[in-house]
N, C-alpha and C. Protein backbone atom coordinates (compact mmCIF):
# COMPACT_ATOMS: atom_id res chain seq x y z
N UNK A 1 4.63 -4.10 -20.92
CA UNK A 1 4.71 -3.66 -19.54
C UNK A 1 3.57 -4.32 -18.74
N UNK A 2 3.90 -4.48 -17.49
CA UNK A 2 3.09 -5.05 -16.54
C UNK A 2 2.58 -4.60 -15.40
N UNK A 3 1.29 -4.44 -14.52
CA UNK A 3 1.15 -3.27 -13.64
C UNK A 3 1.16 -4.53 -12.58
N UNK A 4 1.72 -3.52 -11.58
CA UNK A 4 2.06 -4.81 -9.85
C UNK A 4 1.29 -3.98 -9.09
N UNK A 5 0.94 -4.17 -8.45
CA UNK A 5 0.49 -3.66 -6.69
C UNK A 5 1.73 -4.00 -6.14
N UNK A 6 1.92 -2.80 -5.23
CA UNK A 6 2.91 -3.24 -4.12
C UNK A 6 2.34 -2.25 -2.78
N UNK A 7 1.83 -3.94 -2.13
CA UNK A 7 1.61 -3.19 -0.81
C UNK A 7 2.04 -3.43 0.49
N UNK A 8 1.70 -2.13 1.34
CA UNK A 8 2.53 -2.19 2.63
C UNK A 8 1.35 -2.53 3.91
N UNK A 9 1.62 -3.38 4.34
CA UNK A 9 0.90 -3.89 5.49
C UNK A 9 1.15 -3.41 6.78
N UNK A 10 0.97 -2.52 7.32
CA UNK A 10 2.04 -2.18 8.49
C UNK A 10 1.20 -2.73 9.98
N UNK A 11 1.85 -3.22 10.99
CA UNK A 11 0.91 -3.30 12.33
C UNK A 11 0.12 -1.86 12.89
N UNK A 12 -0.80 -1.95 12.82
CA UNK A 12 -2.11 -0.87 13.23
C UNK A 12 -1.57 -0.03 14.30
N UNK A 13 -0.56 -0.20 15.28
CA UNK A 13 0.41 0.24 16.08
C UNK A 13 0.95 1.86 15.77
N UNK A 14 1.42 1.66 14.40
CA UNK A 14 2.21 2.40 13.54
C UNK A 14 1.34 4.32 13.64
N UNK A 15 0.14 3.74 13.20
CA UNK A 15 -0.79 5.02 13.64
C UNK A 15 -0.71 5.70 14.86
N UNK A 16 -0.67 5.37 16.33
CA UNK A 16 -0.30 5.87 17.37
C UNK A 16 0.72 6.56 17.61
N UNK A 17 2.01 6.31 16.79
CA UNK A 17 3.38 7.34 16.72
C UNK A 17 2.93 8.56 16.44
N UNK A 18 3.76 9.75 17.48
CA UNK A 18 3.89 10.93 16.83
C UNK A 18 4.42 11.48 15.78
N UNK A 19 3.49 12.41 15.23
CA UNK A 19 4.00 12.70 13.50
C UNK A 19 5.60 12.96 13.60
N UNK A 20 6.41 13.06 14.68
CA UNK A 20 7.78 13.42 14.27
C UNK A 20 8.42 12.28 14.24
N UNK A 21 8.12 11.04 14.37
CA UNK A 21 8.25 9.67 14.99
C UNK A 21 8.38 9.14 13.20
N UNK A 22 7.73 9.56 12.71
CA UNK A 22 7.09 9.12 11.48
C UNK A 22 7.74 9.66 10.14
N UNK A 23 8.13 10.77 10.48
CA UNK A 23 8.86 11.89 9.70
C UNK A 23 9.73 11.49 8.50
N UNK A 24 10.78 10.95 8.93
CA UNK A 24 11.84 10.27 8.02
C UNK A 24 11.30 9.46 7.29
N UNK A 25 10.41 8.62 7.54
CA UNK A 25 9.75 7.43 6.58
C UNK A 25 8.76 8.45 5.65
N UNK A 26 8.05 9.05 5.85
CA UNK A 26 7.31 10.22 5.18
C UNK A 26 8.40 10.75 4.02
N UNK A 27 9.31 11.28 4.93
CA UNK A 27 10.26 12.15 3.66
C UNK A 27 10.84 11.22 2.65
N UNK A 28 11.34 9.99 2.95
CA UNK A 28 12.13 9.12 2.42
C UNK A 28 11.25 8.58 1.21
N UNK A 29 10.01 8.08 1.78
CA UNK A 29 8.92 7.66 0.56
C UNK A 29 8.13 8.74 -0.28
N UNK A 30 8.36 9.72 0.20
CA UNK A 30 8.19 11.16 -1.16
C UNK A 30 9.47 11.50 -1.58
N UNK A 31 10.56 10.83 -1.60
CA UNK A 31 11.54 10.84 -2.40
C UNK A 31 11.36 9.79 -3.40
N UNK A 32 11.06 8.58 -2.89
CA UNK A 32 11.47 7.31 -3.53
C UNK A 32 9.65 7.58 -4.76
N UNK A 33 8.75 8.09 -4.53
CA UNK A 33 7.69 8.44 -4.81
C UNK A 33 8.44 9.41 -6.13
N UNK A 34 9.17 10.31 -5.91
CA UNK A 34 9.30 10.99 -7.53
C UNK A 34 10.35 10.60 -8.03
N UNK A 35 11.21 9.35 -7.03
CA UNK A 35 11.64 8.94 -8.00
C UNK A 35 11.13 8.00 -9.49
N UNK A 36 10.49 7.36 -8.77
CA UNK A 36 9.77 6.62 -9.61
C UNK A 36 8.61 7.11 -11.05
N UNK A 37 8.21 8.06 -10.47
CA UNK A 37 7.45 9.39 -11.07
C UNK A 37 8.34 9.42 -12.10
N UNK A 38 9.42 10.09 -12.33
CA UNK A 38 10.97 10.80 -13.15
C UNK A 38 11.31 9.81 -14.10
N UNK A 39 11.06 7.90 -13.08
CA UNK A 39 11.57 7.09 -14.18
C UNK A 39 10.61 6.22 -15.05
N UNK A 40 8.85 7.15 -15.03
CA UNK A 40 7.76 6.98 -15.90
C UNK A 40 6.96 5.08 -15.69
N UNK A 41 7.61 5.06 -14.29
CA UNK A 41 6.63 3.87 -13.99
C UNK A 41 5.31 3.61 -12.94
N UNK A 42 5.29 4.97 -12.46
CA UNK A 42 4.48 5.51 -11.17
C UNK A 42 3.33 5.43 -12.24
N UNK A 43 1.92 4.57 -11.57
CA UNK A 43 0.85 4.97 -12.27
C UNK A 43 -0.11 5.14 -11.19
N UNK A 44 -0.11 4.96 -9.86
CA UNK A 44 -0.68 5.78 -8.60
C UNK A 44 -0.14 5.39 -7.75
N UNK A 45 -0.46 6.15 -6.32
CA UNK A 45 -0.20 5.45 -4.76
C UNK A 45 -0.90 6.14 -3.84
N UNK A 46 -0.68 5.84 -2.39
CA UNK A 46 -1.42 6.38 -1.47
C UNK A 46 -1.20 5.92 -0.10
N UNK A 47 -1.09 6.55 0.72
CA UNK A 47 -1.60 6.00 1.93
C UNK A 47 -2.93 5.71 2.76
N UNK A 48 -3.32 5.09 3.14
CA UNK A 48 -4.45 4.80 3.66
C UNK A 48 -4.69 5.35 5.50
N UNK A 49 -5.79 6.14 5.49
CA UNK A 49 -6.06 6.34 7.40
C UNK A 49 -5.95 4.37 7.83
N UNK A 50 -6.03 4.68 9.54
CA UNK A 50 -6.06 3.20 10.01
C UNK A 50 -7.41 2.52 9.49
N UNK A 51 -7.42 1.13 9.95
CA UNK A 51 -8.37 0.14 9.07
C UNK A 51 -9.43 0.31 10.38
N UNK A 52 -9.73 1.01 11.11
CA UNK A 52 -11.02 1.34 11.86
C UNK A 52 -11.92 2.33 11.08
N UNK A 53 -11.00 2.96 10.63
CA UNK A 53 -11.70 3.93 9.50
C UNK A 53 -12.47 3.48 8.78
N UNK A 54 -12.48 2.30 8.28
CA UNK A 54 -13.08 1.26 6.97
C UNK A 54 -14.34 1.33 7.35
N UNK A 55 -15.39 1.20 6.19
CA UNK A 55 -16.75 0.74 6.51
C UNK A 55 -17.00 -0.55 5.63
N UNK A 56 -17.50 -1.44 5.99
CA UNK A 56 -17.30 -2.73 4.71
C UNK A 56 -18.70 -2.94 4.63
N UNK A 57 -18.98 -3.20 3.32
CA UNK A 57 -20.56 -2.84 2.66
C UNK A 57 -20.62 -4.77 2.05
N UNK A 58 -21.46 -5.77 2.47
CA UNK A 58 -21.45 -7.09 1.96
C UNK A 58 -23.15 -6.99 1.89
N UNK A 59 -23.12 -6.93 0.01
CA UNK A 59 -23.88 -7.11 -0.63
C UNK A 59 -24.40 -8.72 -1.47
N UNK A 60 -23.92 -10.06 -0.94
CA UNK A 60 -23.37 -11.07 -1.08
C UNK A 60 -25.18 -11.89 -0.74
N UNK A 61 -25.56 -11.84 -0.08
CA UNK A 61 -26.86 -12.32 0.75
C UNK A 61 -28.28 -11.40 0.03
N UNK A 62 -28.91 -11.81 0.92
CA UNK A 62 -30.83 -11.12 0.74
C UNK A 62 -30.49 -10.00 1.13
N UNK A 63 -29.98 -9.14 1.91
CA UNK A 63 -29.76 -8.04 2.55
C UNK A 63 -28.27 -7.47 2.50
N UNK A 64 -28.01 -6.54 2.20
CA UNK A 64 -27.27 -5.70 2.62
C UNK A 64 -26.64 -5.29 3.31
N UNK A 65 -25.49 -5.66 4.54
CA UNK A 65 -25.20 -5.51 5.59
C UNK A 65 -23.95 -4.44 5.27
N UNK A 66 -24.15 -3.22 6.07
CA UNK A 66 -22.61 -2.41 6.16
C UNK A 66 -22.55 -2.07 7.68
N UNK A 67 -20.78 -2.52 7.50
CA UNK A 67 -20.21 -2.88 9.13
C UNK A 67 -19.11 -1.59 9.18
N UNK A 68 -19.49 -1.06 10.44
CA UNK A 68 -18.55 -0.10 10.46
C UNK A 68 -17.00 -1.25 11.19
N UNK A 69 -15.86 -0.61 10.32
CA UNK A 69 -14.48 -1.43 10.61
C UNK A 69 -14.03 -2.16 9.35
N UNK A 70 -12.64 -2.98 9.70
CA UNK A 70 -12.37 -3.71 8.62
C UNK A 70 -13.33 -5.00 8.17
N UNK A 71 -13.18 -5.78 7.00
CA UNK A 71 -13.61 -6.86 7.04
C UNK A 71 -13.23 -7.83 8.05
N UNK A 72 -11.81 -7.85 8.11
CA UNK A 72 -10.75 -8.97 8.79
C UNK A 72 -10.43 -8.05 9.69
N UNK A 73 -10.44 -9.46 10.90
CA UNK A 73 -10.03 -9.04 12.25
C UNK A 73 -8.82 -9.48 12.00
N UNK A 74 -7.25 -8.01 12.21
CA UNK A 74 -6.06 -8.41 11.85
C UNK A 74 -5.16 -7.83 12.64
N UNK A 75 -3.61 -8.38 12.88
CA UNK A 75 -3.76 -7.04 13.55
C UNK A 75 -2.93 -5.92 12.32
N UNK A 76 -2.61 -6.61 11.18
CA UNK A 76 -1.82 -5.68 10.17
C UNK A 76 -3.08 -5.64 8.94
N UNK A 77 -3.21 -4.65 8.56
CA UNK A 77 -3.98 -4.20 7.24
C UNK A 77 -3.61 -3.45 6.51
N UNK A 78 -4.24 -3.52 5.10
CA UNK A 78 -3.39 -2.63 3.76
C UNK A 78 -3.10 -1.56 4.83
N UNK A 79 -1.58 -0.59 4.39
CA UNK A 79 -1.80 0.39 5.00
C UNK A 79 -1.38 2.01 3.82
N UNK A 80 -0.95 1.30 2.87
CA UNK A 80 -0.59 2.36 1.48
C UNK A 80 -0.27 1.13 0.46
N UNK A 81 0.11 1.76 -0.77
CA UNK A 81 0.16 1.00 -2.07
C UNK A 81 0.66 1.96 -2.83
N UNK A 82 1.55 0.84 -4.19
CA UNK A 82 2.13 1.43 -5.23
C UNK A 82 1.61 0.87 -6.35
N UNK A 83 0.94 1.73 -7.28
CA UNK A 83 0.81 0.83 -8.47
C UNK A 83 1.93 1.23 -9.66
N UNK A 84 2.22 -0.06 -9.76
CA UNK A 84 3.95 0.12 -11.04
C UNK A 84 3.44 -0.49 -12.31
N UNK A 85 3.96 0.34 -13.31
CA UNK A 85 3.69 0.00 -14.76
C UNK A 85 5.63 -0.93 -15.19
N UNK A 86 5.90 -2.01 -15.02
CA UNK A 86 7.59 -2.52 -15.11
C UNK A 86 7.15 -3.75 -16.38
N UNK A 87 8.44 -4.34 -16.83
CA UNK A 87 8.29 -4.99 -17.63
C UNK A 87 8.03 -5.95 -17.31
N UNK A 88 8.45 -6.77 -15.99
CA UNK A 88 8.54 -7.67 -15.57
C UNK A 88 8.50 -8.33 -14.26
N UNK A 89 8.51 -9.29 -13.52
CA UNK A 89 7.73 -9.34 -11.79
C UNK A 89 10.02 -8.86 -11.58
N UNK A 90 10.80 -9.17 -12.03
CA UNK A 90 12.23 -9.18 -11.50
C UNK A 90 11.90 -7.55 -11.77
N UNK A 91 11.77 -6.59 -12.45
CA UNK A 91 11.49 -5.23 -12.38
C UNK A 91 10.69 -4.74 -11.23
N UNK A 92 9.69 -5.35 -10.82
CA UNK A 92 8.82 -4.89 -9.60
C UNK A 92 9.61 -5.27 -8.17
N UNK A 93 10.32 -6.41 -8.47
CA UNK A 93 10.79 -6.60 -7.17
C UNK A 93 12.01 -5.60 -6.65
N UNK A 94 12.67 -5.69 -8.10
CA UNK A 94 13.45 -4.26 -7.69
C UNK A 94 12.90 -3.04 -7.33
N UNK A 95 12.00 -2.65 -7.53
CA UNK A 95 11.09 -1.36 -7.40
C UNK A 95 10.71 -1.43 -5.68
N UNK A 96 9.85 -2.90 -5.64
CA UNK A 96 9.27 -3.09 -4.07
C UNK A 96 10.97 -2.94 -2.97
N UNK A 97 11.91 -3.47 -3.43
CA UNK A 97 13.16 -3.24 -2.44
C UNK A 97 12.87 -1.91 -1.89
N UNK A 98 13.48 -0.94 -2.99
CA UNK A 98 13.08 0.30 -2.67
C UNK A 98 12.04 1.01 -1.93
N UNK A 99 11.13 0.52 -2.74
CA UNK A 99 9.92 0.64 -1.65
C UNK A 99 9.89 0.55 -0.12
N UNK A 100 10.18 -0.55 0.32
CA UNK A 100 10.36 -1.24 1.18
C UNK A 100 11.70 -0.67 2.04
N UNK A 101 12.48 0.02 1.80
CA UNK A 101 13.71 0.58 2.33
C UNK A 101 13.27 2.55 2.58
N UNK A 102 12.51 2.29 1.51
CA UNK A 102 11.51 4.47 1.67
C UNK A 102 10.71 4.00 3.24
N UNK A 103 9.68 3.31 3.12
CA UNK A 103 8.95 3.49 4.26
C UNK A 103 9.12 2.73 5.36
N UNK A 104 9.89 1.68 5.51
CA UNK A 104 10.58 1.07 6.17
C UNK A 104 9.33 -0.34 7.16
N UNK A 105 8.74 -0.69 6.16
CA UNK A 105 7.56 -1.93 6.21
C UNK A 105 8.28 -3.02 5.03
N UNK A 106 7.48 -4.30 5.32
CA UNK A 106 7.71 -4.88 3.85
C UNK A 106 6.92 -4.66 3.12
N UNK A 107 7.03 -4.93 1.92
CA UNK A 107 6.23 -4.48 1.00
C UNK A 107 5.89 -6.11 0.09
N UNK A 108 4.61 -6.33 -0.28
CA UNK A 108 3.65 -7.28 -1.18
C UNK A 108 3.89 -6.63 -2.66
N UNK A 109 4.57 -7.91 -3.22
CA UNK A 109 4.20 -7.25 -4.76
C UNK A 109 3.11 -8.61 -5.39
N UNK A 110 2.23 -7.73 -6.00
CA UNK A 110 0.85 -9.11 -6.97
C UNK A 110 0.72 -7.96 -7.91
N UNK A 111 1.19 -9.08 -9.43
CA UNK A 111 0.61 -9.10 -10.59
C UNK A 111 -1.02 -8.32 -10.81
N UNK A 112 -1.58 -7.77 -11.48
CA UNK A 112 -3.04 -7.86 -11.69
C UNK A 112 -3.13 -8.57 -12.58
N UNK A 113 -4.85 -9.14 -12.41
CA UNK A 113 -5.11 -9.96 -13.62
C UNK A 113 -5.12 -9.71 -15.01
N UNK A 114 -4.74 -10.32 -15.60
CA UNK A 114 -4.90 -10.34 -17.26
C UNK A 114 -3.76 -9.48 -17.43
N UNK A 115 -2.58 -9.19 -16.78
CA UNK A 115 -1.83 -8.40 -17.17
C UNK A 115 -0.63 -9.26 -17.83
């Protein structure tokens, strides 16, 4: 078995909708969420607040710099993630469809390393 990331990038936009605006994609991806759960390939997920929220800490230099915001000026950033335990990247992509049809974004599928 192989673990994927599959993530959803959504335009920063998306946050400004009212929660009833939002609703159906919510319910739809806590369906598609146990489904996956039920068929023992769910090994986490999440949604993320907007990417203003971020604080980015670059420890890289003599000093220490932490920036309140994202790293990247974007206008789409991670905005949730799936991590899948599948046999194969044709298994994840089937998984990300789904995905991708629950919350109604596209969805990124990447391998991790050494997997």
């Amino acid at each position: 078995m192989t673990q994927y990331l599959l993530s959803v990038h959504p335009d920063q936009s998306v946050y400004d909708l009212p929660d009833e605006e939002k609703q159906e994609s919510w319910d739809a991806t806590g369906v598609f969420n146990e489904e996956i759960q039920a068929e023992g390939i769910w090994v986490f997920a999440n949604g993320l607040t907007r990417a203003s929220d971020a604080t980015t800490v670059d420890a890289t230099g003599s000093e220490v710099v932490v920036t309140d915001g994202p790293f990247a000026e974007a206008k789409e950033h991670l905005g949730g993630f799936w991590i899948i335990d599948v046999p194969d990247l044709d298994a994840a992509l089937a998984v990300a469809e789904r995905a991708s049809k629950a919350c109604g974004e596209a969805v990124e599928v990447r391998p991790f390393e050494g997997e």
